[in-house]
C-alpha atoms as a PDB file:
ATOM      1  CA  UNK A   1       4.345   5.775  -7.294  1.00  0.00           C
ATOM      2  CA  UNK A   2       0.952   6.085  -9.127  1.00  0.00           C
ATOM      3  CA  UNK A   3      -2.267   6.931  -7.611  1.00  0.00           C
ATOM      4  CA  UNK A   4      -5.028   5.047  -7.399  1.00  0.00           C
ATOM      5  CA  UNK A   5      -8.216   6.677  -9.651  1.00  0.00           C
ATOM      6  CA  UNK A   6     -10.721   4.345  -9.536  1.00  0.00           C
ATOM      7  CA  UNK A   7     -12.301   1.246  -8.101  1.00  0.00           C
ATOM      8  CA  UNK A   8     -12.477  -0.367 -11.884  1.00  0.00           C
ATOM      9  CA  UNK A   9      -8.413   0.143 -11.640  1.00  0.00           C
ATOM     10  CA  UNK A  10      -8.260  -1.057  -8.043  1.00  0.00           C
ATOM     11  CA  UNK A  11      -9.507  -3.976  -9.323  1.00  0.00           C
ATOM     12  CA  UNK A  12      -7.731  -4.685 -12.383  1.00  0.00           C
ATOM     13  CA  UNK A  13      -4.553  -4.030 -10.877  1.00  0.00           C
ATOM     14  CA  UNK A  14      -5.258  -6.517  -7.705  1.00  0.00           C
ATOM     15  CA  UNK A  15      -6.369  -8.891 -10.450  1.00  0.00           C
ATOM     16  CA  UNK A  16      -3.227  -8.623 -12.400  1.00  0.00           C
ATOM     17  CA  UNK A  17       0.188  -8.973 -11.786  1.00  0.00           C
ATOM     18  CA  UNK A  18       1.874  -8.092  -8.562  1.00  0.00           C
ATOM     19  CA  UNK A  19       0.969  -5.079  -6.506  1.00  0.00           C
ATOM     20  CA  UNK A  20       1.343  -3.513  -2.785  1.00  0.00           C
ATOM     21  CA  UNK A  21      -1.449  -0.507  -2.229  1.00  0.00           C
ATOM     22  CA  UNK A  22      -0.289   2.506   0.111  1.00  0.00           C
ATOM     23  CA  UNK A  23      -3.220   3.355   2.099  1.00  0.00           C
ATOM     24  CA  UNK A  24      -2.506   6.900   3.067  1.00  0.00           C
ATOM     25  CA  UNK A  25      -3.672  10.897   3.134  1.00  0.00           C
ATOM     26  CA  UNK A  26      -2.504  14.018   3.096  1.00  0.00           C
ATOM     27  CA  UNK A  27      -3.129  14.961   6.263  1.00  0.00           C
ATOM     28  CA  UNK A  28      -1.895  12.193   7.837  1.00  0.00           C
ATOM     29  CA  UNK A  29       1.887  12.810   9.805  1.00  0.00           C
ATOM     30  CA  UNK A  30       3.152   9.426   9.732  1.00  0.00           C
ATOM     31  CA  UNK A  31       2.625   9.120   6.153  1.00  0.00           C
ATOM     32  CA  UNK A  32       4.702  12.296   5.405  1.00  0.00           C
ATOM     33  CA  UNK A  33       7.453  10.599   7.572  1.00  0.00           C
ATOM     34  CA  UNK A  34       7.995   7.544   5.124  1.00  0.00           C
ATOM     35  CA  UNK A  35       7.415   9.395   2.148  1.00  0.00           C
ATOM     36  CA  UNK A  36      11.261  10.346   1.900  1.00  0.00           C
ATOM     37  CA  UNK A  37      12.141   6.564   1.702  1.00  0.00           C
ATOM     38  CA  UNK A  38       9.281   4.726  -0.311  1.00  0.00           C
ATOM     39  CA  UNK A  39      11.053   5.399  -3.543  1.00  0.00           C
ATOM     40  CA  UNK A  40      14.592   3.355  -2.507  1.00  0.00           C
ATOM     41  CA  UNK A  41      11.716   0.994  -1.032  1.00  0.00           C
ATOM     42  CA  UNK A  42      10.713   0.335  -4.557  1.00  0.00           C
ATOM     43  CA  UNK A  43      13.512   0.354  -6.093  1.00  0.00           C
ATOM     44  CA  UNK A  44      14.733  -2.741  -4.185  1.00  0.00           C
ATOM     45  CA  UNK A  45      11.561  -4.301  -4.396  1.00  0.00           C
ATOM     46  CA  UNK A  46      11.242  -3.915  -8.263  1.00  0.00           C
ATOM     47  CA  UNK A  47       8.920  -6.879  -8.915  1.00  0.00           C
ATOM     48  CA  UNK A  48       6.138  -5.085  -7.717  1.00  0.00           C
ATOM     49  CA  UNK A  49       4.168  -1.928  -8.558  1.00  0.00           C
ATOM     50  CA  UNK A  50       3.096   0.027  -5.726  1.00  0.00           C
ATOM     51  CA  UNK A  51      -0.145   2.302  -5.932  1.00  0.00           C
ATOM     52  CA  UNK A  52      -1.054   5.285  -3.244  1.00  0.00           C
ATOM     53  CA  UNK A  53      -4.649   5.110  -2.061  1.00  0.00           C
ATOM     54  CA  UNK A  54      -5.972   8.240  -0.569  1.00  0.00           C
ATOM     55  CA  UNK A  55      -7.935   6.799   2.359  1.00  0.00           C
ATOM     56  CA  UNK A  56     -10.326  10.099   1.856  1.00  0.00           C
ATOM     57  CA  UNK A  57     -10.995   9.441  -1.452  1.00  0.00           C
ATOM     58  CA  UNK A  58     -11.541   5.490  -1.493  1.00  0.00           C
ATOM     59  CA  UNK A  59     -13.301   5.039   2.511  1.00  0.00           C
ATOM     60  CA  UNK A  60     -15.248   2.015   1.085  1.00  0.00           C
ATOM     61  CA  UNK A  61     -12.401   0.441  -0.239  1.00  0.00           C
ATOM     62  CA  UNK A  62     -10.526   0.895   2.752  1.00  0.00           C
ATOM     63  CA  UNK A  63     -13.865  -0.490   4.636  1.00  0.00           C
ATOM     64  CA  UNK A  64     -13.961  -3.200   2.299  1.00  0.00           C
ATOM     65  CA  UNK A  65     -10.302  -4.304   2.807  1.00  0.00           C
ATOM     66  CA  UNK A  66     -10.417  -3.574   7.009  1.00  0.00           C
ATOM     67  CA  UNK A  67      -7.872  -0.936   6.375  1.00  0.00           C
ATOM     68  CA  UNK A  68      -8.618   0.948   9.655  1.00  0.00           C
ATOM     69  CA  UNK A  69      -5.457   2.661  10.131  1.00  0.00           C
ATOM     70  CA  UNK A  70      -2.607   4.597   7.859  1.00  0.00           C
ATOM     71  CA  UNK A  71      -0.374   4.487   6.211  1.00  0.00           C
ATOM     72  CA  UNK A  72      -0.962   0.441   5.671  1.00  0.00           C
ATOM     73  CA  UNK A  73       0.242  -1.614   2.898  1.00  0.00           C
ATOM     74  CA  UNK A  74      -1.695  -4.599   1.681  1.00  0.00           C
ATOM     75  CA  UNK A  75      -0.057  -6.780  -1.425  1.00  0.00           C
ATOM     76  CA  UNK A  76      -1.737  -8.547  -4.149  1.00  0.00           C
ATOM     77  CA  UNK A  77      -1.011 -11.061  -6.751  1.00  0.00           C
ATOM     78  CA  UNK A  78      -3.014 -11.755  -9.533  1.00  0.00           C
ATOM     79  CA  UNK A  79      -6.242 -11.573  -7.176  1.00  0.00           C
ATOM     80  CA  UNK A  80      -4.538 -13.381  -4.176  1.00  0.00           C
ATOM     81  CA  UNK A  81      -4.073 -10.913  -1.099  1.00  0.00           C
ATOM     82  CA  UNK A  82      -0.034 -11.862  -0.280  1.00  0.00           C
ATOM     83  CA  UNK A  83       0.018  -9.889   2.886  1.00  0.00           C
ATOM     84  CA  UNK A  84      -0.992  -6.905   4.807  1.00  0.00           C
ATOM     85  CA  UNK A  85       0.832  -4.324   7.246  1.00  0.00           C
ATOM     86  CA  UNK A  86      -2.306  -2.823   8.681  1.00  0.00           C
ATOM     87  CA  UNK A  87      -2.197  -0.616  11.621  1.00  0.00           C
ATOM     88  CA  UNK A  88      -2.660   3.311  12.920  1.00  0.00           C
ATOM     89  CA  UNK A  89       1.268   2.992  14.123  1.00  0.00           C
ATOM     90  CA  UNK A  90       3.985   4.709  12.170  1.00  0.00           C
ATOM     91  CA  UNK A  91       5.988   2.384  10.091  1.00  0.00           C
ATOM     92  CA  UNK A  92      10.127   2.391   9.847  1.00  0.00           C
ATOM     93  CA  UNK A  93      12.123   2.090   6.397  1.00  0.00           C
ATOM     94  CA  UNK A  94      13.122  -1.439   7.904  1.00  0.00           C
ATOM     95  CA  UNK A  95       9.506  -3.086   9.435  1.00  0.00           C
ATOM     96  CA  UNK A  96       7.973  -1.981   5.292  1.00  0.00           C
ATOM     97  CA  UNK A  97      10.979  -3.800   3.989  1.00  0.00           C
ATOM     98  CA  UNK A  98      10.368  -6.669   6.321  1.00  0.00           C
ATOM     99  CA  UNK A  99       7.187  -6.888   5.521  1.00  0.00           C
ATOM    100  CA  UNK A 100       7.565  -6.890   2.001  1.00  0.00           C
ATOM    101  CA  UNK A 101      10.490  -9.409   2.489  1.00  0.00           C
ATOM    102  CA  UNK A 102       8.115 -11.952   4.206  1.00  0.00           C
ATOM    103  CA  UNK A 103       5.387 -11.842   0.695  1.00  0.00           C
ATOM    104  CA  UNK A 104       7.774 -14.279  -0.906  1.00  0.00           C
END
């Protein structure tokens, strides 16, 4: 999974093509606990690229998109916001692959 580095990337990747953002940091627990499965998650869900956000290092991005809790996923295609899983609970291998299953 890349990492986001800038806002000008942010917005050229929302603008183009098909993306789901990791809103995360290192300090937060329930974030370490998925870790271990996000790379079978994209795997299986190959037609899109996903891109960590440290919530530390992009706070008016989060602010910008309401991300108010971590780790939270929100999905873009080609500027068009698909779908967000946005909330301060810890997130299963199954509820991320439901939510990604529901985009389409």
């Amino acid at each position: 999974m890349k990492n986001l580095e800038s806002m000008e990337q942010f917005e050229s990747l929302k603008n183009n093509g098909k993306h789901i953002f990791l809103f995360t940091a290192g300090w937060c627990p329930d974030c370490r606990v998925i870790e271990p499965v996000l790379p079978e998650i994209e795997s299986k869900f190959k037609e899109y690229e996903f891109i960590s956000v440290d919530r530390d290092d992009f706070i008016d991005l989060c602010i910008q998109l309401d991300v108010f809790g971590i780790p939270s996923f929100v999905a873009f295609e080609n500027g068009k916001e698909l779908g967000r899983f946005v909330n301060k609970n810890r997130k299963t291998k199954e509820e991320i692959e439901a939510f990604i299953q529901s985009l389409s």
